[in-house]
C-alpha atoms as a PDB file:
ATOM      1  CA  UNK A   1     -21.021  -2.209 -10.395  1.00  0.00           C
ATOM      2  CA  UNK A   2     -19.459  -1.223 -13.937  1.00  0.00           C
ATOM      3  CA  UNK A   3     -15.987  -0.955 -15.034  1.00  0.00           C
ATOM      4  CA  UNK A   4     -16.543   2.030 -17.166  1.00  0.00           C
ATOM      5  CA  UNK A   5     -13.815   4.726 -15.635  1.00  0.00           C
ATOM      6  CA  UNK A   6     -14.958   8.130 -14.240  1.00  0.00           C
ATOM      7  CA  UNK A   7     -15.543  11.010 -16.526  1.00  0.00           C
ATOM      8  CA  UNK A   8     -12.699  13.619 -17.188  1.00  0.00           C
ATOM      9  CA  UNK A   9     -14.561  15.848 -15.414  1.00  0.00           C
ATOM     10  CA  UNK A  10     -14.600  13.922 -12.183  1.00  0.00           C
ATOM     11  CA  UNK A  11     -10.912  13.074 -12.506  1.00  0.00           C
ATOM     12  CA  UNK A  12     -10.368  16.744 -12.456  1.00  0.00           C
ATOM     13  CA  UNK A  13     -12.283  17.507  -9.717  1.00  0.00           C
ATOM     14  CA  UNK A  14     -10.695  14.517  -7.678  1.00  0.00           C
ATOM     15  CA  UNK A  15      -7.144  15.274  -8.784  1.00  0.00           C
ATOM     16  CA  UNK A  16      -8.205  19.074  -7.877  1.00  0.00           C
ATOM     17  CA  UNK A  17      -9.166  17.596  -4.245  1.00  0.00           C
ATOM     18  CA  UNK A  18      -6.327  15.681  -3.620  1.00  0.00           C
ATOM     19  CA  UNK A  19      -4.065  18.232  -4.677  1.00  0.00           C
ATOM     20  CA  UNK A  20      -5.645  20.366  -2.197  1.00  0.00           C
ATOM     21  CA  UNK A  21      -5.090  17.788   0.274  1.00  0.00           C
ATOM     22  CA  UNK A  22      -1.784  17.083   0.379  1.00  0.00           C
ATOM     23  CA  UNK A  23      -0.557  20.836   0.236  1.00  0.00           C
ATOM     24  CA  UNK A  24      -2.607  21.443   3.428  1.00  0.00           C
ATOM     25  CA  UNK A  25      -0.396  18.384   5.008  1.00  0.00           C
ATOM     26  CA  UNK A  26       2.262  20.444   5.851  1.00  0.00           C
ATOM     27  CA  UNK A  27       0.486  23.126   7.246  1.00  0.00           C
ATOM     28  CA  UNK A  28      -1.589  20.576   9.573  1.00  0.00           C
ATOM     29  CA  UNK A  29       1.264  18.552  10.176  1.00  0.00           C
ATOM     30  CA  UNK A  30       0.833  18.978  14.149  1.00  0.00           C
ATOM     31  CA  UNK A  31      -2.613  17.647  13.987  1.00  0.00           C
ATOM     32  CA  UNK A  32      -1.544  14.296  11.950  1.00  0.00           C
ATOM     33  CA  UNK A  33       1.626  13.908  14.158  1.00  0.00           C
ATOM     34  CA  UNK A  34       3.927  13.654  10.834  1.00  0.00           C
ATOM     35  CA  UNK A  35       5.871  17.026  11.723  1.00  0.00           C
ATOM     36  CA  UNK A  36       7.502  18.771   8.462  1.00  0.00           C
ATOM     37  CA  UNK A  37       9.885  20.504   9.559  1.00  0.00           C
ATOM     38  CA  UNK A  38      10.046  24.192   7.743  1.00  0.00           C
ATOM     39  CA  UNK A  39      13.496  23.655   6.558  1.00  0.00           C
ATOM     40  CA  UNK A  40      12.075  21.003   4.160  1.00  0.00           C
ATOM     41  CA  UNK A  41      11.499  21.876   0.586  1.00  0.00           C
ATOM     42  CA  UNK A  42       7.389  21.274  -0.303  1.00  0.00           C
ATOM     43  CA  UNK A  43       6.641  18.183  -2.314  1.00  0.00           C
ATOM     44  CA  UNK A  44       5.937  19.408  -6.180  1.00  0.00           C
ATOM     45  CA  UNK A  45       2.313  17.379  -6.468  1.00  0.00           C
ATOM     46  CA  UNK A  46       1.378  16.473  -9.829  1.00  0.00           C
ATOM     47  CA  UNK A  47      -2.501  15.517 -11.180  1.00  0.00           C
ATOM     48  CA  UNK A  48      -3.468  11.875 -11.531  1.00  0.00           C
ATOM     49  CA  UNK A  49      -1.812   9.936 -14.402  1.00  0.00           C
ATOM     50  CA  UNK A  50      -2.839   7.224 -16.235  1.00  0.00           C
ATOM     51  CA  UNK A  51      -0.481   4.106 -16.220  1.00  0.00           C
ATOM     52  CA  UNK A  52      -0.746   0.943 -18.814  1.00  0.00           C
ATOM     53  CA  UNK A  53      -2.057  -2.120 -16.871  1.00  0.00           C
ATOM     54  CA  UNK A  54       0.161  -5.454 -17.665  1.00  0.00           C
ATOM     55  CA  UNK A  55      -2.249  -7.043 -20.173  1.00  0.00           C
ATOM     56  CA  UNK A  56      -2.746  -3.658 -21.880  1.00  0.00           C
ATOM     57  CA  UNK A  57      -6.442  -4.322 -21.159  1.00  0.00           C
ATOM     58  CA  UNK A  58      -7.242  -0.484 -19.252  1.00  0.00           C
ATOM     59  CA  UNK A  59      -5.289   2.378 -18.009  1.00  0.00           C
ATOM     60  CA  UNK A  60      -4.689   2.526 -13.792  1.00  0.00           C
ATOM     61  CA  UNK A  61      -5.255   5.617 -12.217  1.00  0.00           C
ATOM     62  CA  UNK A  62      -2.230   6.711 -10.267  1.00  0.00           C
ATOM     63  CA  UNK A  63      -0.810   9.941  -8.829  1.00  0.00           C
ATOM     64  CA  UNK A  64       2.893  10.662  -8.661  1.00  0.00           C
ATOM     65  CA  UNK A  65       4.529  12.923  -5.957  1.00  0.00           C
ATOM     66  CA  UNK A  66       8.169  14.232  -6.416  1.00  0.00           C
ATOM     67  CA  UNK A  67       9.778  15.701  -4.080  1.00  0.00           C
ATOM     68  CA  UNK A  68      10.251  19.250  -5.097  1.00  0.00           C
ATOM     69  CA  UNK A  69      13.558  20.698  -6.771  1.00  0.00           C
ATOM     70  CA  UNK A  70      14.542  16.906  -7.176  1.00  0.00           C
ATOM     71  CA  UNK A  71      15.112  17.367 -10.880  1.00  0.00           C
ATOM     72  CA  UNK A  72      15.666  15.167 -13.026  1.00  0.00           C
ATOM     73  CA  UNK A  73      18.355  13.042 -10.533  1.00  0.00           C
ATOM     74  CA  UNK A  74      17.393   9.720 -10.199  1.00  0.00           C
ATOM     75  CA  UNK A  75      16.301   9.014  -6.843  1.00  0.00           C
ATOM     76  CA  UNK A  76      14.767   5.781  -4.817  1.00  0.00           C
ATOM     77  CA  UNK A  77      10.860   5.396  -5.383  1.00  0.00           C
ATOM     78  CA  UNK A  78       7.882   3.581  -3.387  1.00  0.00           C
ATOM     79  CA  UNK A  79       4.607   2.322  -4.872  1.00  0.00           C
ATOM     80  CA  UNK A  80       1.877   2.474  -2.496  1.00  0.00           C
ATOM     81  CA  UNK A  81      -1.209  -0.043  -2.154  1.00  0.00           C
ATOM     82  CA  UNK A  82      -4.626   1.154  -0.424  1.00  0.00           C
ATOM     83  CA  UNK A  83      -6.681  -1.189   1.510  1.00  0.00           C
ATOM     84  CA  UNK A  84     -10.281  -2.693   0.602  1.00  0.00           C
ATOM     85  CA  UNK A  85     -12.249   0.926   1.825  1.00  0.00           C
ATOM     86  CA  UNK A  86      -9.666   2.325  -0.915  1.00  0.00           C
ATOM     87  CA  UNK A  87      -7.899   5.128  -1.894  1.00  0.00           C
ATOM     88  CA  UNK A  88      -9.840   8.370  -1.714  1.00  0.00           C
ATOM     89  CA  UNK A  89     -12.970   8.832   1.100  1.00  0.00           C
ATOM     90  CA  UNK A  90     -16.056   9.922  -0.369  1.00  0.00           C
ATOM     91  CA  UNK A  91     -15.418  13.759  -0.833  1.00  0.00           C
ATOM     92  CA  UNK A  92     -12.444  12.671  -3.346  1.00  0.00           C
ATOM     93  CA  UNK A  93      -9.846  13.202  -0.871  1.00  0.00           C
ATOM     94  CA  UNK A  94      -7.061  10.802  -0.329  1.00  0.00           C
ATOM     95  CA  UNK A  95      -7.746   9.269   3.209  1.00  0.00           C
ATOM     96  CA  UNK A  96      -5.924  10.495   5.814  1.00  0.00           C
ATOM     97  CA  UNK A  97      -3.812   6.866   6.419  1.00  0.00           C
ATOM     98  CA  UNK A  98      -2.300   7.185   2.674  1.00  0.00           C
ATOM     99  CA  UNK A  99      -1.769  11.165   2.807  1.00  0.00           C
ATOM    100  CA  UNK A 100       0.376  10.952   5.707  1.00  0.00           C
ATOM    101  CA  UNK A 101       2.555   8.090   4.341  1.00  0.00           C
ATOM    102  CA  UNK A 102       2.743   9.951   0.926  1.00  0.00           C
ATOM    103  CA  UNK A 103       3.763  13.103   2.845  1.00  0.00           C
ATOM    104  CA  UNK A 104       6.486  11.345   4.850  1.00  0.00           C
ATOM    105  CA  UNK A 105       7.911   9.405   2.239  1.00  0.00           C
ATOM    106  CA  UNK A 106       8.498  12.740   0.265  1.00  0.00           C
ATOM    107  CA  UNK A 107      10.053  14.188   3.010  1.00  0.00           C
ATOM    108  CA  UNK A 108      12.352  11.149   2.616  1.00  0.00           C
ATOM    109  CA  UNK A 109      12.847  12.130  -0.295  1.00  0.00           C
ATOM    110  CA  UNK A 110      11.758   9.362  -2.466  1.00  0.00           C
ATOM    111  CA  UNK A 111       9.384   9.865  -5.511  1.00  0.00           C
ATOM    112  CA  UNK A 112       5.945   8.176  -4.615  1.00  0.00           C
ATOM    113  CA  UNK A 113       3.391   6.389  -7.144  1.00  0.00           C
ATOM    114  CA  UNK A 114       0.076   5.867  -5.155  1.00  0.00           C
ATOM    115  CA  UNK A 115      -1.897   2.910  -7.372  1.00  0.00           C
ATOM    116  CA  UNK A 116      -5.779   3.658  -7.084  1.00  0.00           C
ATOM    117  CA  UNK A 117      -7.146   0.300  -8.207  1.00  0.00           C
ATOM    118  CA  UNK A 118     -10.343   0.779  -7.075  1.00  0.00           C
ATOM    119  CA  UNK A 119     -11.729   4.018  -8.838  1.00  0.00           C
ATOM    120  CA  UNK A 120      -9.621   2.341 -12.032  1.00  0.00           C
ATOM    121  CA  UNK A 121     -12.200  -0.116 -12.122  1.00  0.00           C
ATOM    122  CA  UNK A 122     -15.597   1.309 -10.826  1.00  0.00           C
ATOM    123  CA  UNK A 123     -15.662  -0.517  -7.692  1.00  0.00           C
ATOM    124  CA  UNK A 124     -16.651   1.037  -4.064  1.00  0.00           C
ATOM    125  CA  UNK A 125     -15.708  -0.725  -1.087  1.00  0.00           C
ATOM    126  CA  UNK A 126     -14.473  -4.351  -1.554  1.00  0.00           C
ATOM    127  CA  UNK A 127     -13.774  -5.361   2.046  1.00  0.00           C
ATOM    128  CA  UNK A 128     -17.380  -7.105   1.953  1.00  0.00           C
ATOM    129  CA  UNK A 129     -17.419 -10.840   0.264  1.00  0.00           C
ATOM    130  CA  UNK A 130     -18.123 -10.015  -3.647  1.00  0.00           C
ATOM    131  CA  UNK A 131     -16.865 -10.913  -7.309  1.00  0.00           C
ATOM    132  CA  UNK A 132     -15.221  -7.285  -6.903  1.00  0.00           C
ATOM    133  CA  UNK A 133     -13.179  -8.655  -4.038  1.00  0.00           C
ATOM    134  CA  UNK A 134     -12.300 -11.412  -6.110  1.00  0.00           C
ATOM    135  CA  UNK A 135     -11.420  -9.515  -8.770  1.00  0.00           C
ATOM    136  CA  UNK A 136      -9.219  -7.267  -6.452  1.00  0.00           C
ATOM    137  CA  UNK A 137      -7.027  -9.634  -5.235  1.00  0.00           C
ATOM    138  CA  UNK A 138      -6.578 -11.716  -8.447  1.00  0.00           C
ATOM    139  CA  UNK A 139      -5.647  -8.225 -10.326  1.00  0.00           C
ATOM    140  CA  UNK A 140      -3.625  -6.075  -7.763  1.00  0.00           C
ATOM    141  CA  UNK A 141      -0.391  -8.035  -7.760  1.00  0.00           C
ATOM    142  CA  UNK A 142      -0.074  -7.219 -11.495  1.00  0.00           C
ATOM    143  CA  UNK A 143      -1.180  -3.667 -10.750  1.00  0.00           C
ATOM    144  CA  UNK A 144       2.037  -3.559  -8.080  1.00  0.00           C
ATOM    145  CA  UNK A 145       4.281  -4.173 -11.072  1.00  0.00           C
ATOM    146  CA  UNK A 146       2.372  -2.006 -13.460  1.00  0.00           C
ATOM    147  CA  UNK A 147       3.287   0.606 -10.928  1.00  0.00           C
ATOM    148  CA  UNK A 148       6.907  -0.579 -11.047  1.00  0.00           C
ATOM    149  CA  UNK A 149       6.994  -0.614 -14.928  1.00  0.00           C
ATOM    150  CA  UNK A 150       6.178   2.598 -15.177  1.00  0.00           C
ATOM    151  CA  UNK A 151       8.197   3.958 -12.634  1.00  0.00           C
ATOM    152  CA  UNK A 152      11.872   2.047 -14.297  1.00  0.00           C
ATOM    153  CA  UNK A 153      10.693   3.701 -17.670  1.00  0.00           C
ATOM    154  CA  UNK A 154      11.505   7.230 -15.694  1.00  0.00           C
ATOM    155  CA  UNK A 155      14.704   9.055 -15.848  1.00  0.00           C
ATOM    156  CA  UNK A 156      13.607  10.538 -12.258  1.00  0.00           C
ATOM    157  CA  UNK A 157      13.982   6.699 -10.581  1.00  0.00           C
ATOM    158  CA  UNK A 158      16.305   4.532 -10.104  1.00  0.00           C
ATOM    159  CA  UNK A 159      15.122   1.092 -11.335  1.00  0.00           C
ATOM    160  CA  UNK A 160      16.972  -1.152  -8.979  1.00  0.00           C
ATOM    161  CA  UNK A 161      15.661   0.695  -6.039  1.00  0.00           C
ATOM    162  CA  UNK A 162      12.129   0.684  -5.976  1.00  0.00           C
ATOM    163  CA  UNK A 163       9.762  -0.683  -2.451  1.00  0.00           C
ATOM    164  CA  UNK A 164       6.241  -1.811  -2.460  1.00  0.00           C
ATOM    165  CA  UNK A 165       3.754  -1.015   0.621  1.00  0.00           C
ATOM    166  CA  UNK A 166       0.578  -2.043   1.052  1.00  0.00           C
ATOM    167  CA  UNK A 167      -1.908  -1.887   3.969  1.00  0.00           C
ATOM    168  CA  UNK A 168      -4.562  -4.654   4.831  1.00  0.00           C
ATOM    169  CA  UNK A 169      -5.972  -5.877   0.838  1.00  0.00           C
ATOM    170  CA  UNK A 170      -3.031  -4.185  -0.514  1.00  0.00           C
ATOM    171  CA  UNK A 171      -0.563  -5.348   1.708  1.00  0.00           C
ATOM    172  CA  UNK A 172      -2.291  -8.804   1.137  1.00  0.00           C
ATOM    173  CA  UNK A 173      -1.108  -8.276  -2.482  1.00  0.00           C
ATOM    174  CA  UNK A 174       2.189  -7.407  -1.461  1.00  0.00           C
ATOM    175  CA  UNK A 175       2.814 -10.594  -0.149  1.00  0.00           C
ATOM    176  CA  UNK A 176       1.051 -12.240  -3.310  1.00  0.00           C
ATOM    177  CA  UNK A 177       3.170 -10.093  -5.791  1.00  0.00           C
ATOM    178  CA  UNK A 178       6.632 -10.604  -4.235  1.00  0.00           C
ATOM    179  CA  UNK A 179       6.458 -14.290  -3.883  1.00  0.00           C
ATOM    180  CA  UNK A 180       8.426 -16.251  -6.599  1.00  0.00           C
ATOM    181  CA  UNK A 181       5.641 -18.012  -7.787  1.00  0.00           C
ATOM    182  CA  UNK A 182       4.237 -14.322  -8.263  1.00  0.00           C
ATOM    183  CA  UNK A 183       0.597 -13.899  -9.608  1.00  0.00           C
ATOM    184  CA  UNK A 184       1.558 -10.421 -10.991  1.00  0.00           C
ATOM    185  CA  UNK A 185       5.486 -10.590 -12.203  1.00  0.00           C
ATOM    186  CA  UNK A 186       5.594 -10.213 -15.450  1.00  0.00           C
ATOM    187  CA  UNK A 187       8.581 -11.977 -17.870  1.00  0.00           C
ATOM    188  CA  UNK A 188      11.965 -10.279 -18.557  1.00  0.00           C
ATOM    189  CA  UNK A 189      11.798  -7.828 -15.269  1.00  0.00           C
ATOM    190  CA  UNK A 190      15.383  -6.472 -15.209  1.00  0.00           C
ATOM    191  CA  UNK A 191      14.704  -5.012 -11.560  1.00  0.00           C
ATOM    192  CA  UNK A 192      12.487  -6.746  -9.291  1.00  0.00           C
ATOM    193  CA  UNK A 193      10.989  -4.819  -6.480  1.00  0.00           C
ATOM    194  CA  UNK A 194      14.079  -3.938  -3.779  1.00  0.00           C
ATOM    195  CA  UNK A 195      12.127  -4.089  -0.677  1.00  0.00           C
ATOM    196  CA  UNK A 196       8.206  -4.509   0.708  1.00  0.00           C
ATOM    197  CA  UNK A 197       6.803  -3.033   3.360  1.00  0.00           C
ATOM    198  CA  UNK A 198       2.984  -4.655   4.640  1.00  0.00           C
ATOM    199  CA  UNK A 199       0.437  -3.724   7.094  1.00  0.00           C
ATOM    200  CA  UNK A 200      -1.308  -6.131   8.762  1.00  0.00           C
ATOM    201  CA  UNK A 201      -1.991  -7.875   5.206  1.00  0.00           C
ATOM    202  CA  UNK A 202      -4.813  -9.178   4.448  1.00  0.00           C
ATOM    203  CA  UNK A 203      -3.751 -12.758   2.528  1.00  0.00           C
ATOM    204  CA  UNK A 204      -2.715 -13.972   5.844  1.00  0.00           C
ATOM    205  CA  UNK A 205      -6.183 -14.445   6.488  1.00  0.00           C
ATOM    206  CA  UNK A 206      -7.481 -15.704   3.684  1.00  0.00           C
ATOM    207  CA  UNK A 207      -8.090 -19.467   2.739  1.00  0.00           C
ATOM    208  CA  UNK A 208      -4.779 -20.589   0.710  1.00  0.00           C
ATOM    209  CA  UNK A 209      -6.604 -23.467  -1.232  1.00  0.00           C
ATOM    210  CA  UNK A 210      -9.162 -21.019  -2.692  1.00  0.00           C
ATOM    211  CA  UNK A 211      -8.391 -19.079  -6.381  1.00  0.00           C
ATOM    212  CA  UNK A 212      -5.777 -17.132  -6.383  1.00  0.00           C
ATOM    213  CA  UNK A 213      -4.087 -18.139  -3.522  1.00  0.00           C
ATOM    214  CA  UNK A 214      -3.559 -21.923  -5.338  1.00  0.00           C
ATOM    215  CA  UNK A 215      -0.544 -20.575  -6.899  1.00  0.00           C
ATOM    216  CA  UNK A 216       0.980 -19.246  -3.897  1.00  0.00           C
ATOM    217  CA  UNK A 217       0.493 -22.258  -1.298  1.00  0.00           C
ATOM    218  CA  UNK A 218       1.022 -21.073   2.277  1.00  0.00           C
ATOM    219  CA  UNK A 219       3.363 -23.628   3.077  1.00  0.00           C
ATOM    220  CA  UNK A 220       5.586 -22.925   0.163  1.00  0.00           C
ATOM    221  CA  UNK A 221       5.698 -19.082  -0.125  1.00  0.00           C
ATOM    222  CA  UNK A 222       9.355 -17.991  -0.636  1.00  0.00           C
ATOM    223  CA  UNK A 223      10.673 -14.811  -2.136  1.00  0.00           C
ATOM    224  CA  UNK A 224      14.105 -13.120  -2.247  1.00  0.00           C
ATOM    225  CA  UNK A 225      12.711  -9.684  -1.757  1.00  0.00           C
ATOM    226  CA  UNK A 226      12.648  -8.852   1.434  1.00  0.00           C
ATOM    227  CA  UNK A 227       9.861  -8.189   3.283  1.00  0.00           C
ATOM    228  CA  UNK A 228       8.849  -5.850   6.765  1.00  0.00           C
ATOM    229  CA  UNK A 229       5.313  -6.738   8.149  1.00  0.00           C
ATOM    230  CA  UNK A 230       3.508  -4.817  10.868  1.00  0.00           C
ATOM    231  CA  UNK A 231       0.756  -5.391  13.233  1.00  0.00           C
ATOM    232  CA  UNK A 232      -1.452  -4.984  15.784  1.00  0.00           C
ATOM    233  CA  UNK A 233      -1.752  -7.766  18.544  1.00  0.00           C
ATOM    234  CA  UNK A 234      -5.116  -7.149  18.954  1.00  0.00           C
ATOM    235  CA  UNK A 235      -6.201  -6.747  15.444  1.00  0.00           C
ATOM    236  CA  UNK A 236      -9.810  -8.994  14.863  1.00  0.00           C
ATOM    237  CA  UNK A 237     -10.319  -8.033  11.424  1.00  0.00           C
ATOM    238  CA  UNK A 238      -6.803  -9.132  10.138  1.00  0.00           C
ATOM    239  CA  UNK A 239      -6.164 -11.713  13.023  1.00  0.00           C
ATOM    240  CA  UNK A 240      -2.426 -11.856  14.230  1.00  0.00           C
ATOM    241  CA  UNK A 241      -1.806 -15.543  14.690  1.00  0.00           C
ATOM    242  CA  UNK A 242      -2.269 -17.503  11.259  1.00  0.00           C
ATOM    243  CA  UNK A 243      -0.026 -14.774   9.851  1.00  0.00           C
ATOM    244  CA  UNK A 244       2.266 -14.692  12.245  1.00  0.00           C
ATOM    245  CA  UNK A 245       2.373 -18.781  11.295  1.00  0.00           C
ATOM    246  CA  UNK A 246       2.492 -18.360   8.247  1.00  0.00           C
ATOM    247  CA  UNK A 247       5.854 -15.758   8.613  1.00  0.00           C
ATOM    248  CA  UNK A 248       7.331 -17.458  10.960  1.00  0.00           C
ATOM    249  CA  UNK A 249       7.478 -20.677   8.855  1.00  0.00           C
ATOM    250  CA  UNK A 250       8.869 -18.731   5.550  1.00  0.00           C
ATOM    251  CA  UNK A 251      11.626 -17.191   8.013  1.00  0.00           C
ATOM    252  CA  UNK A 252      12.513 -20.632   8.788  1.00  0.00           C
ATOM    253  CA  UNK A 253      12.590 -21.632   5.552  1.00  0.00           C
ATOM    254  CA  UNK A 254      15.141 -18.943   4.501  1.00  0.00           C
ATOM    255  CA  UNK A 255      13.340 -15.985   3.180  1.00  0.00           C
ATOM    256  CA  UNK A 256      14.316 -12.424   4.559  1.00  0.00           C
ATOM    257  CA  UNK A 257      11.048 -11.517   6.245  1.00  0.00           C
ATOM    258  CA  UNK A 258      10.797  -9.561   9.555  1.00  0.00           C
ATOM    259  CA  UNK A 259       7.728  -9.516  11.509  1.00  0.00           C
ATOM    260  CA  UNK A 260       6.746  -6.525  13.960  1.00  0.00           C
ATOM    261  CA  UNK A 261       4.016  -6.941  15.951  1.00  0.00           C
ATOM    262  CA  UNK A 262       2.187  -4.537  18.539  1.00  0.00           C
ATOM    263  CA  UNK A 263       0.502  -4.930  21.919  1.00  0.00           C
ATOM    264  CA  UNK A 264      -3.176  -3.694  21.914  1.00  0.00           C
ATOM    265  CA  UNK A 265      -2.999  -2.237  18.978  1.00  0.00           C
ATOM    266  CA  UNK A 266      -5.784  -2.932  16.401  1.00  0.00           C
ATOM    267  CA  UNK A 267      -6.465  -2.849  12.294  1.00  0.00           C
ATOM    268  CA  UNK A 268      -5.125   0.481  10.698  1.00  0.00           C
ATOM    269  CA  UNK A 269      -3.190   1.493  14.055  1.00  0.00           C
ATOM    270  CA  UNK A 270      -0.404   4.002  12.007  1.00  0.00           C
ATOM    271  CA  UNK A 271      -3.710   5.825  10.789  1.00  0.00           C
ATOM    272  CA  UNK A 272      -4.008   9.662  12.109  1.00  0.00           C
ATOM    273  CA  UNK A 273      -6.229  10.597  14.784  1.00  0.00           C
ATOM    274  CA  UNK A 274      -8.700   7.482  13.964  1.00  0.00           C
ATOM    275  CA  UNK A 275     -10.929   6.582  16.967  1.00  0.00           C
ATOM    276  CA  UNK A 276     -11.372   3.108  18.051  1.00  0.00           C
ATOM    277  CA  UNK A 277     -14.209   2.315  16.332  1.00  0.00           C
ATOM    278  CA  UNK A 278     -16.487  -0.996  15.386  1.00  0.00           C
ATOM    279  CA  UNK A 279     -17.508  -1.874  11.881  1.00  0.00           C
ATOM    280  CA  UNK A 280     -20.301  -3.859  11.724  1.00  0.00           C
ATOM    281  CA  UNK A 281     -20.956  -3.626   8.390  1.00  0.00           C
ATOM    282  CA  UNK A 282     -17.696  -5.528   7.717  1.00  0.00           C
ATOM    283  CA  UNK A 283     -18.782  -8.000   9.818  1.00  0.00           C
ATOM    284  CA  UNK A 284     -16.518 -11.665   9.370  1.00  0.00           C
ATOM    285  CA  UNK A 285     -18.545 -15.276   9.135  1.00  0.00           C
ATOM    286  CA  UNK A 286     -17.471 -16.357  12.121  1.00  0.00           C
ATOM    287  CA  UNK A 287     -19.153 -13.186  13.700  1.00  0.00           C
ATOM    288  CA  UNK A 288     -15.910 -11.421  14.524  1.00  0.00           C
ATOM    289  CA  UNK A 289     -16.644  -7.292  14.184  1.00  0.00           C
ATOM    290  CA  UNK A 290     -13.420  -5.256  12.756  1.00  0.00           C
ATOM    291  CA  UNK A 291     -12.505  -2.538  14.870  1.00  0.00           C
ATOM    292  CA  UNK A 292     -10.172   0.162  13.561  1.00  0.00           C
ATOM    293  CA  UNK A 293      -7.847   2.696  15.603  1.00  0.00           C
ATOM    294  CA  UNK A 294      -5.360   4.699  15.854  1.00  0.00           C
ATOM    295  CA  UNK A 295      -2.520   3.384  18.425  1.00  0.00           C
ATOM    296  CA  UNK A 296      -0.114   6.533  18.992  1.00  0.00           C
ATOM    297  CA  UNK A 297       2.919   4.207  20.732  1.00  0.00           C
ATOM    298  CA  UNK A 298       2.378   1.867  17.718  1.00  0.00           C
ATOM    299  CA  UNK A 299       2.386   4.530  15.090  1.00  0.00           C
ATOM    300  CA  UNK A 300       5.054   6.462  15.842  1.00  0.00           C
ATOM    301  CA  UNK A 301       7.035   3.362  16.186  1.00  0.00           C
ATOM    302  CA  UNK A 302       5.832   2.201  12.733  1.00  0.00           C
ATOM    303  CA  UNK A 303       6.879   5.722  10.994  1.00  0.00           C
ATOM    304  CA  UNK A 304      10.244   5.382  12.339  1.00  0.00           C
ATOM    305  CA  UNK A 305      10.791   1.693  11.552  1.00  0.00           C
ATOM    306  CA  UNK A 306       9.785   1.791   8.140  1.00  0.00           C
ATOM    307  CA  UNK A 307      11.779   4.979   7.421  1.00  0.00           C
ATOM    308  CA  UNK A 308      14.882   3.184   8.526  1.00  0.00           C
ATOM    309  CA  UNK A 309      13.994  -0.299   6.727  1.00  0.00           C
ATOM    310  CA  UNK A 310      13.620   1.900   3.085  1.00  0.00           C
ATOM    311  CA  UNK A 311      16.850   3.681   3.974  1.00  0.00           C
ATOM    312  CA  UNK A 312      18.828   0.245   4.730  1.00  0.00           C
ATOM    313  CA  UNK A 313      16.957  -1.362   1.188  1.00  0.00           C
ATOM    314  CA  UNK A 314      16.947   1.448  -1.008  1.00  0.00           C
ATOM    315  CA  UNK A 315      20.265   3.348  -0.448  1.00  0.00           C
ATOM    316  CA  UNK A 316      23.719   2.652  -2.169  1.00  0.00           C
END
C-alpha cells in the first residue's frame, strides 16, 4: 500500500459519483426508509475539499454538505467518521450507511463534514489486522479535530456547537478523541467537540494495554463531552459486553455517557436495506465470523434517537 493520494482526475470522477449519489437520495428516499419530505429544501452538495491534517504533514479528503439556502447563518455542524470498509464502495460512491446519515442530518439542518481517511492515505480496507490498521487508529482521533478545525474557521458554523459520529473504527476513534487524555486534541482548542454520537465502536474491543490505547487506559477513560453509544445485542464482530463494561464503569465514574443497546440486532444494524450477511474474510482470532445487517426496529429507533440527542446538544 502507498500513501501517495489519488490523481485529480480520480478525485473528479469520485466527487462526480458522489455528487450523483446523494442528489438521487431524495428521490429514492422510500427505498432507504429516510423519507424527505417534498416540503424540504434540497441539500446544496459541494465537491470534495481538501482539509490541513494537525501536523500539517498531508491534506484529508473531506466533502462538505450545506443545507441549501442556509446562507451564510451560522448553523450547528456534525463531522462524520466511516468504519474500517471506509467511506466510498468500490464504484466511488459513498456507501449507502454514510449517505443516508449525511442526507438526514441535512434535513436537520446542520452543515455536515464527512472525513474520508482512508482514500487520504491510500489504504483499502483496514478491518483486517495490518500496519494500516495501526496506522488508522493512531491517526483518526487527530483527523476528528482536523475536521473540527476546519469547520470553527467557517463563518457558516457555529464553533461551540459542533458533534462527532463515528461507526465501528470510527466510532472507536470517537471514543479515543473525546477522552481527556485525548490522542488527537490539539493545544489551545477554544471549542471542544459539543456532543458524540458512536456506533457500536470499535475500541471497546480492542486490547487497552496495546499502542495507542496506553494513553487512554480503560479503567480511567473520562471526558466531559458527552457521549450517545448504540448497539446491537447480538453484534459478534464488535461484541456488546466488554463495552458495555467498559461504559458502564465511566458512567459510574461521572462522565455523561448513555448507552443504547438493541435486541438481535447485529454490526451496522442502522445501515439501509443490508442483508444479514457473514464475512469471513474478516474473520476474528478467536474464530468469531462478523455478520452485518440491517435491523429495521433498531434503525428506525436509532434515526430518531440520535436526531433528538443533536437537537438537545447542539441547540441554544
Amino acid at each position: 500500500m502507498t500513501n501517495q493520494r489519488p490523481t485529480q482526475a480520480i478525485h473528479l470522477i469520485r466527487a462526480t459519483l458522489v455528487v450523483m449519489a446523494v442528489l438521487a437520495g431524495p428521490a429514492r428516499a422510500q427505498e432507504q426508509q429516510v423519507q424527505s419530505p417534498p416540503t424540504k429544501p434540497s441539500p446544496v452538495i459541494l465537491p470534495h475539499i481538501d482539509i490541513p491534517s494537525l501536523d500539517g504533514s498531508m491534506p484529508l479528503i473531506a466533502h462538505l454538505f450545506r443545507p441549501r439556502d442556509s446562507g451564510d447563518a451560522p448553523r450547528p455542524a456534525v463531522v462524520m467518521m466511516h468504519g474500517c470498509s471506509g467511506l466510498l464502495s468500490k464504484n466511488g460512491r459513498f456507501r449507502p450507511i454514510y449517505r443516508a446519515w449525511a442526507r438526514e442530518l441535512l434535513k436537520q439542518g446542520y452543515v455536515v463534514l464527512v472525513v474520508d481517511s482512508t482514500t487520504s492515505r491510500g489504504f483499502g480496507e483496514t478491518c483486517s489486522a495490518s500496519k494500516e490498521r495501526r496506522i488508522m487508529w493512531r491517526d483518526r482521533p487527530k483527523d476528528a479535530y482536523a475536521a473540527l478545525k476546519y469547520l470553527q474557521a467557517q463563518a457558516y458554523v457555529r464553533p461551540e456547537r459542533v458533534a462527532l459520529m463515528g461507526w465501528s473504527q470510527g466510532g472507536g476513534a470517537v471514543l479515543l478523541a473525546i477522552n481527556d487524555r485525548s490522542i488527537g486534541r490539539p493545544a489551545g482548542l477554544a471549542h471542544d467537540f459539543a456532543a458524540a454520537v458512536a456506533f457500536y465502536p470499535g475500541a471497546c474491543a480492542e486490547k487497552w494495554q496495546t499502542a495507542p490505547f496506553t494513553r487512554v487506559p480503560a479503567q480511567g477513560w473520562t471526558s466531559r463531552i458527552p457521549l450517545l453509544v448504540l448497539f446491537g445485542e447480538a453484534d459478534v464482530w464488535t461484541q456488546l459486553k466488554p463495552c458495555a463494561a467498559f461504559l458502564t464503569a465511566a458512567e459510574a465514574r461521572g462522565n455523561p455517557v448513555a448507552l443504547k443497546t438493541y435486541p438481535g440486532a447485529v454490526h451496522a444494524f442502522d445501515a439501509p436495506k443490508l442483508p444479514r450477511t457473514e464475512l469471513p474474510q474478516y474473520r476474528e482470532p478467536d474464530g468469531r465470523i462478523p455478520v452485518v445487517g440491517t435491523d429495521e426496529v433498531a434503525r428506525a429507533d436509532a434515526f430518531a434517537r440520535v436526531q433528538t440527542y443533536l437537537a438537545a446538544k447542539l441547540s441554544n
